[in-house]
Protein backbone atom coordinates (compact mmCIF):
# COMPACT_ATOMS: atom_id res chain seq x y z
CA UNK A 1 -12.18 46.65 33.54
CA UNK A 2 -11.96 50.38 32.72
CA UNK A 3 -15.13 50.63 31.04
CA UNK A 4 -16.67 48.90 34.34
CA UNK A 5 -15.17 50.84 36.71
CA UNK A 6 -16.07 54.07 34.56
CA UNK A 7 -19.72 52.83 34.49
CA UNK A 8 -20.26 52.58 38.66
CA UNK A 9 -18.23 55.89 38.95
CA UNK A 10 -20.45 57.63 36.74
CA UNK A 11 -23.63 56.13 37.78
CA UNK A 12 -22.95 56.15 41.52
CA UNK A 13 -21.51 59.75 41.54
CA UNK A 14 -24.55 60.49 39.29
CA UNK A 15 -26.58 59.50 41.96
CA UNK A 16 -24.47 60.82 44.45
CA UNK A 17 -24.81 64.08 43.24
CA UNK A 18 -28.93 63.90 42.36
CA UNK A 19 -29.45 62.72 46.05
CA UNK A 20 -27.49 65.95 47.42
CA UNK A 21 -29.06 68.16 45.70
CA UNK A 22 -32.54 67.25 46.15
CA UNK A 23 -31.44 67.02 49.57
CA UNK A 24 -30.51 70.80 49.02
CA UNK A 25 -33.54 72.13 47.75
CA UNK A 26 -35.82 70.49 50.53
CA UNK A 27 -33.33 71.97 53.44
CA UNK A 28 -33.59 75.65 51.03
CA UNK A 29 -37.28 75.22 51.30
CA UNK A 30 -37.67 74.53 55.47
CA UNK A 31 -35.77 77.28 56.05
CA UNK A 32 -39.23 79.24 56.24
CA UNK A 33 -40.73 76.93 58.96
CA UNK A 34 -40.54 77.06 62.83
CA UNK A 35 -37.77 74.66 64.65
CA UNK A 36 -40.94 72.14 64.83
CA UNK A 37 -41.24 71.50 61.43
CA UNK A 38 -37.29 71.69 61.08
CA UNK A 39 -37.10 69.08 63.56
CA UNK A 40 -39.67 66.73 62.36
CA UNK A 41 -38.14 66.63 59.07
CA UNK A 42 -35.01 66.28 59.95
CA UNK A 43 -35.85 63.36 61.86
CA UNK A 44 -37.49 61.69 58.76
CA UNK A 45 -34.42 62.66 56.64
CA UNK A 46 -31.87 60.63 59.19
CA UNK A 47 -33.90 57.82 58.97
CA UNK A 48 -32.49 56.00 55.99
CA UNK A 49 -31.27 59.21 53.97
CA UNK A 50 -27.78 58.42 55.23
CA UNK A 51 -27.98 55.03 53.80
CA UNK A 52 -28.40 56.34 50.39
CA UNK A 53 -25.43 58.37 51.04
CA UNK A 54 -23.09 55.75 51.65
CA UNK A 55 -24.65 53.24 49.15
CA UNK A 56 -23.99 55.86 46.79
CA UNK A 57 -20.66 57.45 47.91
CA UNK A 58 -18.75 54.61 48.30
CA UNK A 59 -19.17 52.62 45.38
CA UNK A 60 -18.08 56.07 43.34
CA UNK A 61 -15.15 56.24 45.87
CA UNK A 62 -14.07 53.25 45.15
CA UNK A 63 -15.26 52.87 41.35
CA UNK A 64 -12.93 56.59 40.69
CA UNK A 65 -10.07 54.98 42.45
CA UNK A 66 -9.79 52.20 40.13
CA UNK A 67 -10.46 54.40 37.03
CA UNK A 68 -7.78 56.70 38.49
CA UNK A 69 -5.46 53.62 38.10
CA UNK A 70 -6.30 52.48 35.27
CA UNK A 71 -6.23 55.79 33.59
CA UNK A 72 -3.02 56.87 35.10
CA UNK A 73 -1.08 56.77 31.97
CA UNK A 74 -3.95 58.40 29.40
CA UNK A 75 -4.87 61.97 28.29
CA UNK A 76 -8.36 61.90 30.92
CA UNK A 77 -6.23 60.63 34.20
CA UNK A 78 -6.78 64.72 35.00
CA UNK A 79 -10.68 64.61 34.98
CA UNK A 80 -10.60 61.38 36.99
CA UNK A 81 -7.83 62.57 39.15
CA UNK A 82 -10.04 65.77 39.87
CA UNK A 83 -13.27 63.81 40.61
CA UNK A 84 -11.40 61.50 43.27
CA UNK A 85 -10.29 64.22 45.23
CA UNK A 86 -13.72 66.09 45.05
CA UNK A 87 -14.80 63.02 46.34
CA UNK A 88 -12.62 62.35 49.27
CA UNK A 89 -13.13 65.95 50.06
CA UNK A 90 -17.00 65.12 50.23
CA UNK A 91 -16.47 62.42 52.54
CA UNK A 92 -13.84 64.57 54.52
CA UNK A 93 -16.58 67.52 55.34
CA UNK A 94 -19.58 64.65 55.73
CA UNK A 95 -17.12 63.07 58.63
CA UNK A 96 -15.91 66.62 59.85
CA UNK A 97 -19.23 68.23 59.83
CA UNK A 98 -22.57 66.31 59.07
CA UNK A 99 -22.64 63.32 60.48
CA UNK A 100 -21.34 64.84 64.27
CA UNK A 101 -24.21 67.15 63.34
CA UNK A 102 -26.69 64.91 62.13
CA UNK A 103 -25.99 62.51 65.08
CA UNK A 104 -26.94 65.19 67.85
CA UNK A 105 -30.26 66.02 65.69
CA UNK A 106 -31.19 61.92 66.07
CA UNK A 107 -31.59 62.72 69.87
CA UNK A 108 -34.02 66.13 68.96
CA UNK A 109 -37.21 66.66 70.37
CA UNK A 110 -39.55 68.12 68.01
CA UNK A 111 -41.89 69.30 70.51
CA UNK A 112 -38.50 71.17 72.09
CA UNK A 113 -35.41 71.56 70.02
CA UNK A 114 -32.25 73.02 71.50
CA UNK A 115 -32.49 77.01 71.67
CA UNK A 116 -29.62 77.32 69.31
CA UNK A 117 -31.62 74.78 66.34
CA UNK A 118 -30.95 77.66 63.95
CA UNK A 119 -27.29 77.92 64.19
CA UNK A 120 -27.30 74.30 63.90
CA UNK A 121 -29.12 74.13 61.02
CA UNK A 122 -27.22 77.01 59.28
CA UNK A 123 -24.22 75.05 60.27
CA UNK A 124 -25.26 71.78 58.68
CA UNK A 125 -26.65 73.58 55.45
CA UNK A 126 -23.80 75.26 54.30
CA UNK A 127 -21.45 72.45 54.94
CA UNK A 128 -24.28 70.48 52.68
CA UNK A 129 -24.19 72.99 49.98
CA UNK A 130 -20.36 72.59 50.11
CA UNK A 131 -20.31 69.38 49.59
CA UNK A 132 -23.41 69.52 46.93
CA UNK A 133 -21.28 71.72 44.71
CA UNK A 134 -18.17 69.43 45.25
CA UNK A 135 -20.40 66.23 44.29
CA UNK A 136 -21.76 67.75 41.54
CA UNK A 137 -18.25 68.98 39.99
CA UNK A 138 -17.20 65.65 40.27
CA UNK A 139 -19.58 63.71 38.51
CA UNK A 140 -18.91 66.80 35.49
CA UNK A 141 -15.33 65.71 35.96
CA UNK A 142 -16.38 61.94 35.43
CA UNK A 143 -18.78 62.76 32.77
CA UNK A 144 -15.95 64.76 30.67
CA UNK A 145 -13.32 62.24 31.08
CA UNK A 146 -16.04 59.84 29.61
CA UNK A 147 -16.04 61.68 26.58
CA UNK A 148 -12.70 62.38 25.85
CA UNK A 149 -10.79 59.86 23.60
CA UNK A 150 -8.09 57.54 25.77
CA UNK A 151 -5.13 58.37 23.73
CA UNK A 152 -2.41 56.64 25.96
CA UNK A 153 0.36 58.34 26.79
CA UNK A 154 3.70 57.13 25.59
CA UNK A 155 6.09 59.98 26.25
CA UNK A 156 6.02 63.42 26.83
CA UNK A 157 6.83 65.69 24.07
CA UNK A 158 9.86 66.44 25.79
CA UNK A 159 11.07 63.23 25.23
CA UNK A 160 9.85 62.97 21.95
CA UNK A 161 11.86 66.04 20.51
CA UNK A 162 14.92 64.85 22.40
CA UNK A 163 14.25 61.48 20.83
CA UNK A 164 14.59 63.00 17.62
CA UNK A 165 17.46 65.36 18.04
CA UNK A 166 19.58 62.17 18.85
CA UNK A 167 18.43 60.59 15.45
CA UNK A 168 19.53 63.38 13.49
């Protein structure tokens, strides 16, 4: 079950990741056109981009949760630990900040955007970015605890040395 659930975390948050940052670099690049171009764009983004997301997201939420589990009691349960909560912070700042913000842009008017489309944008991009960097760290985190060995964890050395100061 491990090796499943290590499979959909790393492919999903592999996605996850890819589809942010492409994301990324098209909002970088629109940042030199007029609120009509924003807008239009935009618009095509929140189309089906946000299905993506959560086709993507949430089978590496829930895919890390498991592997969190099930690697509780080895040597990578830090990687995996640190790639959940990246994750759940992800989701955190999409339900805080992008989705409010993307939901106001469905009801944009490219022929008029709001005066303040600029703010809005710069608020929506660097919450993006945010979680972009955050995505991307936790697919590392998922890709490193792939490649360390699962030595299970028995005791701690503490134990260990007290262990053997009783035998002697």
């Amino acid at each position: 079950m491990t090796k499943y659930a290590r499979f959909v975390s790393l492919v999903c948050a592999g996605l996850f990741a890819g589809f942010l940052t492409s994301v990324l670099v098209l909002e970088l690049s629109l940042r030199g056109f007029d609120s009509t171009v924003y807008t239009q764009v935009r618009l095509v983004e929140l189309d089906s981009l946000d299905k993506l997301a959560v086709a993507t997201l949430l089978p590496a939420l829930i895919a890390t949760a498991v592997l969190v589990y099930q690697t509780y009691r080895t040597d990578t349960r830090w990687s995996t630990v640190a790639a959940l909560a990246l994750l759940v912070f992800v989701l955190g700042l999409t339900l805080i900040v992008n989705l409010p913000i993307n939901s106001d842009q469905l009801h944009w008017n490219a022929e008029s955007p709001p005066s303040n489309w600029s703010d809005i944008r710069d608020r929506w991009q660097i919450a993006h970015a945010v979680r972009t960097v955050a995505a991307v760290l936790a697919f590392a985190f998922l890709a490193l605890a792939a490649s360390l060995p699962r030595a299970r964890r028995t005791s701690s050395p503490n134990t260990s040395a007290r262990r053997d100061r009783l035998r002697a």
